[in-house]
Protein backbone atom coordinates (compact mmCIF):
# COMPACT_ATOMS: atom_id res chain seq x y z
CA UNK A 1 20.13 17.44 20.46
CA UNK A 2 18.91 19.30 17.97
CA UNK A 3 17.76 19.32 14.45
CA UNK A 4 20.99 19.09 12.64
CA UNK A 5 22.27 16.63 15.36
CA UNK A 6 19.27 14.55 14.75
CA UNK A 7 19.75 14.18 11.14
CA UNK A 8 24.20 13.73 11.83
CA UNK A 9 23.40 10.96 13.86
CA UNK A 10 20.18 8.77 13.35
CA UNK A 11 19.68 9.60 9.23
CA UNK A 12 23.26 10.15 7.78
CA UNK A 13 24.45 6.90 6.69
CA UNK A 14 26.64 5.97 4.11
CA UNK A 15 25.04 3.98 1.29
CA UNK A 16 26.85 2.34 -1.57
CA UNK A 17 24.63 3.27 -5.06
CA UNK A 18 25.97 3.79 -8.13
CA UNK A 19 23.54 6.13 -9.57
CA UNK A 20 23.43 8.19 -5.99
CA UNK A 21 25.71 10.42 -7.11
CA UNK A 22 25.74 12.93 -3.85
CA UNK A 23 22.56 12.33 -1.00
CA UNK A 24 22.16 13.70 2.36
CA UNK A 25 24.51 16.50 3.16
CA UNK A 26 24.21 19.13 0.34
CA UNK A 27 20.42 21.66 -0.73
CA UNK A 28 19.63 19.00 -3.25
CA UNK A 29 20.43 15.09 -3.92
CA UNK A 30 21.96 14.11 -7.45
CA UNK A 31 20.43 10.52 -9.24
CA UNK A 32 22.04 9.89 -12.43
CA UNK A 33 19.21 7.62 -14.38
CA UNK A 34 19.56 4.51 -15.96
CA UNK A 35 19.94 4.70 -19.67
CA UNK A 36 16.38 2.63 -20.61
CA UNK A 37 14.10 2.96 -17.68
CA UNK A 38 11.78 5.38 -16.42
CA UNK A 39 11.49 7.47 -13.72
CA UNK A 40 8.43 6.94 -10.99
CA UNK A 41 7.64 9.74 -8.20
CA UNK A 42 5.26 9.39 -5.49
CA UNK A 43 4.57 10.94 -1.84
CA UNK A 44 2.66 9.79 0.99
CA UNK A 45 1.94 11.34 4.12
CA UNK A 46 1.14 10.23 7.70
CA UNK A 47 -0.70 12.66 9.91
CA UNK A 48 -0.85 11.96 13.47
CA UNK A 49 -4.04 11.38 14.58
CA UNK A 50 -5.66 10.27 11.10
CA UNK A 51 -3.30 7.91 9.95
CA UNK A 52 -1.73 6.69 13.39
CA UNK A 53 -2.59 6.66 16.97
CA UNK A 54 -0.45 9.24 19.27
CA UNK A 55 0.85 5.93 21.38
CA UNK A 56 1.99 4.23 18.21
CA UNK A 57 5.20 2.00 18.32
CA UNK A 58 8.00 3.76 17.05
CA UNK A 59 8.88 0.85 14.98
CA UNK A 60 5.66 0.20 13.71
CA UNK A 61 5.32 3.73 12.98
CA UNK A 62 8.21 3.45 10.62
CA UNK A 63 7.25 0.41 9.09
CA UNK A 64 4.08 1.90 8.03
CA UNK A 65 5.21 5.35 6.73
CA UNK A 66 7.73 3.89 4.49
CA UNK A 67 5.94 0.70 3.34
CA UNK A 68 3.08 2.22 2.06
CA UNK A 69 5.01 4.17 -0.42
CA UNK A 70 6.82 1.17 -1.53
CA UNK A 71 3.22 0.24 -2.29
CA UNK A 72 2.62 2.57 -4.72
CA UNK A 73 5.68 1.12 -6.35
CA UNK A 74 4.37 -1.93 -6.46
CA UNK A 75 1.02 -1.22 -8.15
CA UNK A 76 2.94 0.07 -10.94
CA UNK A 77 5.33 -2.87 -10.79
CA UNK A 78 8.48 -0.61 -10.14
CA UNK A 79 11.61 -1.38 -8.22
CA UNK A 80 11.53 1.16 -5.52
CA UNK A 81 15.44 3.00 -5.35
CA UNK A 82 15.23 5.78 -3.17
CA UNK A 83 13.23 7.97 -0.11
CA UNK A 84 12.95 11.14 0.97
CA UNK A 85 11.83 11.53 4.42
CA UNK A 86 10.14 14.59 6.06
CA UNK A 87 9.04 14.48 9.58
CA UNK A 88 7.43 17.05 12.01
CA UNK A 89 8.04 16.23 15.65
CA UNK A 90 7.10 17.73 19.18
CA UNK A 91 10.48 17.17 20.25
CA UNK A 92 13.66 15.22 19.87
CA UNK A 93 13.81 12.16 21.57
CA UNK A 94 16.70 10.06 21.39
CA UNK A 95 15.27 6.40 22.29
CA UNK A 96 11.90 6.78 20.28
CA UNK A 97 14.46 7.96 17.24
CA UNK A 98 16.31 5.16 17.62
CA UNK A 99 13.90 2.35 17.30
CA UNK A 100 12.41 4.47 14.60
CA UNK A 101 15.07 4.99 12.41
CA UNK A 102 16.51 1.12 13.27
CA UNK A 103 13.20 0.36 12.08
CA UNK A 104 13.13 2.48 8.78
CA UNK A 105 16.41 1.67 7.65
CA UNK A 106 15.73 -2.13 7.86
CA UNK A 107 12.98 -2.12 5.99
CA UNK A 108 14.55 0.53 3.33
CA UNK A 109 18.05 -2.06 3.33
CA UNK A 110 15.16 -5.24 2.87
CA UNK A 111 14.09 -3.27 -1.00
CA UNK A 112 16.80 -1.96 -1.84
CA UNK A 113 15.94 1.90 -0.97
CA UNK A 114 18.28 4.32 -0.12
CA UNK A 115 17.54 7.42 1.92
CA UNK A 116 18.92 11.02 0.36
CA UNK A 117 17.57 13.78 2.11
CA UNK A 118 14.11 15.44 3.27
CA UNK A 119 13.57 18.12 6.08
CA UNK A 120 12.86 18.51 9.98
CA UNK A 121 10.64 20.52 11.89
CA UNK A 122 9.71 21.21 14.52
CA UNK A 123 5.52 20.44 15.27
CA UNK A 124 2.96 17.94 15.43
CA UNK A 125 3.19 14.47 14.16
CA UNK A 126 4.13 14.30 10.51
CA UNK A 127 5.83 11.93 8.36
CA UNK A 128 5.74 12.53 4.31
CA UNK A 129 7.78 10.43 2.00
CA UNK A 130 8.55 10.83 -1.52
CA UNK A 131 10.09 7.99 -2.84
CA UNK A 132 11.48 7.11 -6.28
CA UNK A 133 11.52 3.92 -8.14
CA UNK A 134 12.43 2.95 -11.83
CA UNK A 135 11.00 0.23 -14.52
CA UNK A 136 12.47 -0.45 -18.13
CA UNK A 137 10.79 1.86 -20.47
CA UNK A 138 6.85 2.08 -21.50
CA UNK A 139 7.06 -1.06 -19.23
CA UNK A 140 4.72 0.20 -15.81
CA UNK A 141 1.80 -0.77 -15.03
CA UNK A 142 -0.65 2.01 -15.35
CA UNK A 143 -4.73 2.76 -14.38
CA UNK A 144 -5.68 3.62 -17.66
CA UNK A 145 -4.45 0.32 -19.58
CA UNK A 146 -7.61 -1.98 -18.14
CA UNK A 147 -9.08 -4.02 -21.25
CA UNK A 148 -12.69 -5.03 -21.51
CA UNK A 149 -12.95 -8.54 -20.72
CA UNK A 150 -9.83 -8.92 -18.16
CA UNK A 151 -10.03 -10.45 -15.06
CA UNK A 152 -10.07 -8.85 -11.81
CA UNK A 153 -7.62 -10.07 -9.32
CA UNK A 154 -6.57 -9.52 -5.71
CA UNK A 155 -3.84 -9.76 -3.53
CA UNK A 156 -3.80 -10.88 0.40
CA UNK A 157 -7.28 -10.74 2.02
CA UNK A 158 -8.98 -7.35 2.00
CA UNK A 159 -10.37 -5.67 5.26
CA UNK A 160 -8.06 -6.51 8.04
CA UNK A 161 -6.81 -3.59 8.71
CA UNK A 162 -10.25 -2.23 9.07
CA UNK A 163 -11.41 -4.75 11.29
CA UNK A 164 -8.77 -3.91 13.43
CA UNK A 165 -9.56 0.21 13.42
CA UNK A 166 -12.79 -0.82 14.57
CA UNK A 167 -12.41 -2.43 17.30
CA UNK A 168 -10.09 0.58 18.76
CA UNK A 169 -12.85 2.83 17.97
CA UNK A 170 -15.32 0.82 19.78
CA UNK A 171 -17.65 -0.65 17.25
CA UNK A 172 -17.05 -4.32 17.24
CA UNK A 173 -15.46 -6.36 19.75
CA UNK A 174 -13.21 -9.67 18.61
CA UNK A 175 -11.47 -12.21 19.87
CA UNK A 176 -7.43 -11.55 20.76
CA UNK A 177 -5.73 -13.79 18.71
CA UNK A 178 -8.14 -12.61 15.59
CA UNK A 179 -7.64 -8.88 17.08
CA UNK A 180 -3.86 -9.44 17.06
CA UNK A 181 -3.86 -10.77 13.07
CA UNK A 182 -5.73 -7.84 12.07
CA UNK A 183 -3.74 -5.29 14.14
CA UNK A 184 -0.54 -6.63 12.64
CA UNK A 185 -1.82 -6.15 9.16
CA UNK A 186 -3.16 -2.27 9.62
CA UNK A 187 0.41 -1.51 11.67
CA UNK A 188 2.79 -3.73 9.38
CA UNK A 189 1.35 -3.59 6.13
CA UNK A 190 3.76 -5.29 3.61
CA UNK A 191 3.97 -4.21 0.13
CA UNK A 192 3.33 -6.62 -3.12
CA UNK A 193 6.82 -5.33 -4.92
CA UNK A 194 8.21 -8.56 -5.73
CA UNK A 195 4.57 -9.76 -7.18
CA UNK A 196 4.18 -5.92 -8.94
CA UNK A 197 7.46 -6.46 -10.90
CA UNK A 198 6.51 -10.02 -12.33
CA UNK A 199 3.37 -8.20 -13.02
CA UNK A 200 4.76 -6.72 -15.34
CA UNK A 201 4.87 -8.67 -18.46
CA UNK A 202 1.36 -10.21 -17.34
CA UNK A 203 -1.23 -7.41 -16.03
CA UNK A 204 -2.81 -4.19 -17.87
CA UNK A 205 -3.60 -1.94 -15.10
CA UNK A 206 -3.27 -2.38 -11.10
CA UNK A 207 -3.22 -0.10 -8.38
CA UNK A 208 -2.68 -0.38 -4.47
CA UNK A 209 -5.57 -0.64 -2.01
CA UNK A 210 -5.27 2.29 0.54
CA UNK A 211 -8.81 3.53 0.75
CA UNK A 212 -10.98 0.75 0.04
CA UNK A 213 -11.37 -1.64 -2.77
CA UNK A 214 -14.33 -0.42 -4.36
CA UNK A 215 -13.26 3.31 -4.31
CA UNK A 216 -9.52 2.33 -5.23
CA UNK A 217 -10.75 -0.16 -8.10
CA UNK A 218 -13.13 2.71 -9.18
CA UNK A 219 -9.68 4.78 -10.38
CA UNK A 220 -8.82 1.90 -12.70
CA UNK A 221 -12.63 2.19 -14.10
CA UNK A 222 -12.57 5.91 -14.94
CA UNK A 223 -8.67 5.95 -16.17
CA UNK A 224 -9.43 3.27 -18.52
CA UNK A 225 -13.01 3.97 -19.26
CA UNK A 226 -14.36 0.62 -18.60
CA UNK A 227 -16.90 -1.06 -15.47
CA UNK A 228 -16.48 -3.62 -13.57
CA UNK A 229 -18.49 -7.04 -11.96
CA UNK A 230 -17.24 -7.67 -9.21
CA UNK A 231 -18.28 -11.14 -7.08
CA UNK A 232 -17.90 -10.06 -3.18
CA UNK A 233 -18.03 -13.33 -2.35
CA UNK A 234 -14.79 -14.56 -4.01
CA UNK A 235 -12.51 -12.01 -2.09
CA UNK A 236 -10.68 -13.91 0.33
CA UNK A 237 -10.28 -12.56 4.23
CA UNK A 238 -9.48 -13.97 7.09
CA UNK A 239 -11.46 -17.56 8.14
CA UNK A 240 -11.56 -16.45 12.14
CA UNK A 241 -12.71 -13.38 11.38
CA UNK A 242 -15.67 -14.72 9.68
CA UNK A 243 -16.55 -16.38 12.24
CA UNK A 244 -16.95 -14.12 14.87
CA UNK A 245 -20.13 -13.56 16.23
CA UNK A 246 -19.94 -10.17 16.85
CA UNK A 247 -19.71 -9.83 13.58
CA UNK A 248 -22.27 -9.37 10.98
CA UNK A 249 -21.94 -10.21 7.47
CA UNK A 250 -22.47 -6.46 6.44
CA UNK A 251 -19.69 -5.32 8.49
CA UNK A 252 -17.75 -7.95 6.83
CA UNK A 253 -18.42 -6.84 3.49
CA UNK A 254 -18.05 -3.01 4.20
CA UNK A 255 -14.24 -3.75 5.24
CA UNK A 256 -13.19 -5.95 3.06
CA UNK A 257 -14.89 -3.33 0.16
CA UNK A 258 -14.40 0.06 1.76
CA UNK A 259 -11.77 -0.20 4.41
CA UNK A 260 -8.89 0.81 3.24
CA UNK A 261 -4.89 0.51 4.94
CA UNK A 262 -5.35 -2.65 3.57
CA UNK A 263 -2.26 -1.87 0.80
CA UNK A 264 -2.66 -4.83 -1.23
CA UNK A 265 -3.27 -5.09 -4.94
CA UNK A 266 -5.86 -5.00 -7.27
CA UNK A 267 -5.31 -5.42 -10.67
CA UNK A 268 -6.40 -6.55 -14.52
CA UNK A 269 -4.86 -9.00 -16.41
CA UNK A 270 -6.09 -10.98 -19.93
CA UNK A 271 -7.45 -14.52 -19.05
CA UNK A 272 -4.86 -15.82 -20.98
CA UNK A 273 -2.30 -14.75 -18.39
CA UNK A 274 -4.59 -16.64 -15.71
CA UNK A 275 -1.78 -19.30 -15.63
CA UNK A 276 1.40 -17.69 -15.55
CA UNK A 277 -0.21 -15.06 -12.72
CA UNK A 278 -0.62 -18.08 -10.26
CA UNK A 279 2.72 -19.36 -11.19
CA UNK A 280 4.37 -15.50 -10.32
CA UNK A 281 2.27 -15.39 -7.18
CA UNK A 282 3.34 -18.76 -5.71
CA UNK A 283 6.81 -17.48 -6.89
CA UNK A 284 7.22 -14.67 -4.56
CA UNK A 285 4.22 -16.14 -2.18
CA UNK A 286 1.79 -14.16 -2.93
CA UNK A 287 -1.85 -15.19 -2.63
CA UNK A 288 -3.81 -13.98 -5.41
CA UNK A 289 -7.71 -14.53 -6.24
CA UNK A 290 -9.37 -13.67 -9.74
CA UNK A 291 -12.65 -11.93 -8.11
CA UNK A 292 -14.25 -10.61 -11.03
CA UNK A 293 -14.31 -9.14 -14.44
CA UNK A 294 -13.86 -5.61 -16.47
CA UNK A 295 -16.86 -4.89 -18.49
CA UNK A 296 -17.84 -2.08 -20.78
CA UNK A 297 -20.12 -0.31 -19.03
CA UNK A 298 -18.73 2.59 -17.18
CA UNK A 299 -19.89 1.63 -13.50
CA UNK A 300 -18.81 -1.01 -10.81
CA UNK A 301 -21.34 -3.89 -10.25
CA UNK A 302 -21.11 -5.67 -6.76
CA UNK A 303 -22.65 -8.88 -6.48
CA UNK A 304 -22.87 -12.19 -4.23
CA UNK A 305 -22.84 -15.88 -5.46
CA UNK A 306 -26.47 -15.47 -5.67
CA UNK A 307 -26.62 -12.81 -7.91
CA UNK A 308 -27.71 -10.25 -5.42
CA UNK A 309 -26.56 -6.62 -5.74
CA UNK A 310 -24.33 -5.47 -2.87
CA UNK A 311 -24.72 -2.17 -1.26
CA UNK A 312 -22.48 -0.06 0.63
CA UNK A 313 -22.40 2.65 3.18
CA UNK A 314 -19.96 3.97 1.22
CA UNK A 315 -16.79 2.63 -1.30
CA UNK A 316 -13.73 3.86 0.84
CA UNK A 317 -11.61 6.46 3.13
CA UNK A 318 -12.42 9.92 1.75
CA UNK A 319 -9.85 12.81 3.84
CA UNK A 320 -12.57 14.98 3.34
CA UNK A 321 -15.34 13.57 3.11
């Protein structure tokens, strides 16, 4: 098989979409826009090695490389429309492409996102999506719109994924079934889309957790020009995995903080709105938890219950750092 074969056979299908005028097949797709909305753009890319582990599931693998670009949808509460998919692989292999591309196109069908075109090579493992997503006009949810005064809020419980990374690397050991709960979140992240577009009318500013959520809250903070106060001890994670005992309550704090692959939420909203964000979280069953507030100095304060400041090794996942 080779690369035209591979693209024939396992990415080629036909998809209904009004505004698609022509997709895979041709040098260049054609999307006619909606009269009223904007346009969003975003790529992410995968990098075997860094991002995944060489014996990855081929599912998983696709769940992953897709789903955290319909994350950065979500943060800005648009509804995601279309992919591009670029891949480098070693070689062609038709049972691993399978399961992947099974995989990727059941997750694209579950939002709504249509695949219309990318690029092959031939090398090591590489997956970059751009994908493409649309809300009504002057309607997204931005960085730079946090308000002094707004609550902080959180999706989903912070840190898993970390926990998880760690114990492949060797540093902590847990027990299965809390092993298997964290594994499942950094493999099968799933992206706050439904909660980012009733967002909309309700939040200022939000953005998606990738790299930790004092580094990835920090954006919002120099965008907008504001600080932040944030009380660790009010951001949710996982009951079992507090109570470990091989784990400390430092480690604890530095993933749920500065983990990252976490791709949940984090975002500001008035206090006013404190009602009707509960109500649009139990709508699409979300869990949400105010954890804090926007201030108008221009750092990030991390506290416990007590008071106490909070240090950290460091705020999040830094490519080259």
């Amino acid at each position: 098989m080779n690369e035209f074969d591979f693209i024939r056979k396992y990415l080629h299908r036909q998809q209904q979409d009004k505004q698609l005028i022509l997709g895979i097949g041709d040098d260049a797709a054609i999307i006619r826009p909606r009269s009223g909305y904007d346009l969003h753009f975003s790529a992410d890319m995968l990098v075997g090695g860094t991002h995944f582990f060489p014996d990855v599931a081929p599912a998983d693998l696709a769940h992953k490389v897709l789903a955290v670009n319909l994350s950065d949808m979500a943060a800005m509460g648009a509804t995601p429309r279309w992919a591009l998919l670029s891949v480098a692989l070693p070689e062609l292999n038709k049972d691993w492409l399978a399961a992947f591309c099974d995989a990727l196109f059941a997750l694209a069908a579950r939002f709504g996102v249509k695949l219309i075109g990318g690029d092959t090579t031939k090398g090591n493992w590489v997956f970059n999506v751009t994908i493409i997503g649309e809300t009504p006009c002057g309607k997204a949810l931005r960085r730079d719109a946090a308000k002094v005064g707004d609550d902080i809020w959180v999706t989903g419980q912070p840190g898993l994924a970390a926990a998880a990374l760690d114990v492949h690397w060797g540093k902590v050991v847990l027990s299965e079934p809390v092993f298997a709960l964290c594994e499942n979140k950094r493999l099968r992240p799933e992206p706050r889309v439904a909660l980012g577009q009733e967002l909309l009318p309700l939040a200022h500013a939000a953005q998606d957790i990738s790299d930790g959520l004092a580094q990835d809250i920090g954006h919002i903070l120099n965008a907008s020009a504001v600080g932040a106060e944030i009380n660790v001890d009010l951001i949710p994670t996982l009951s079992a995995l507090k109570q470990q005992s091989t784990v400390t309550l430092s480690q604890l704090r530095q993933w749920i903080l500065a983990g990252g692959d976490d791709y949940e939420l984090v975002f500001t909203a008035a206090p006013t709105q404190r009602k009707a964000i509960l109500a649009a979280a139990q709508k699409v069953s979300v869990e949400v938890t105010r954890i804090g507030v926007i201030t108008t100095t221009d750092q990030l304060h991390l506290y416990d219950h007590k008071g106490n400041v909070i240090q950290l090794r460091q705020r999040g996942f830094d490519h080259f750092g």
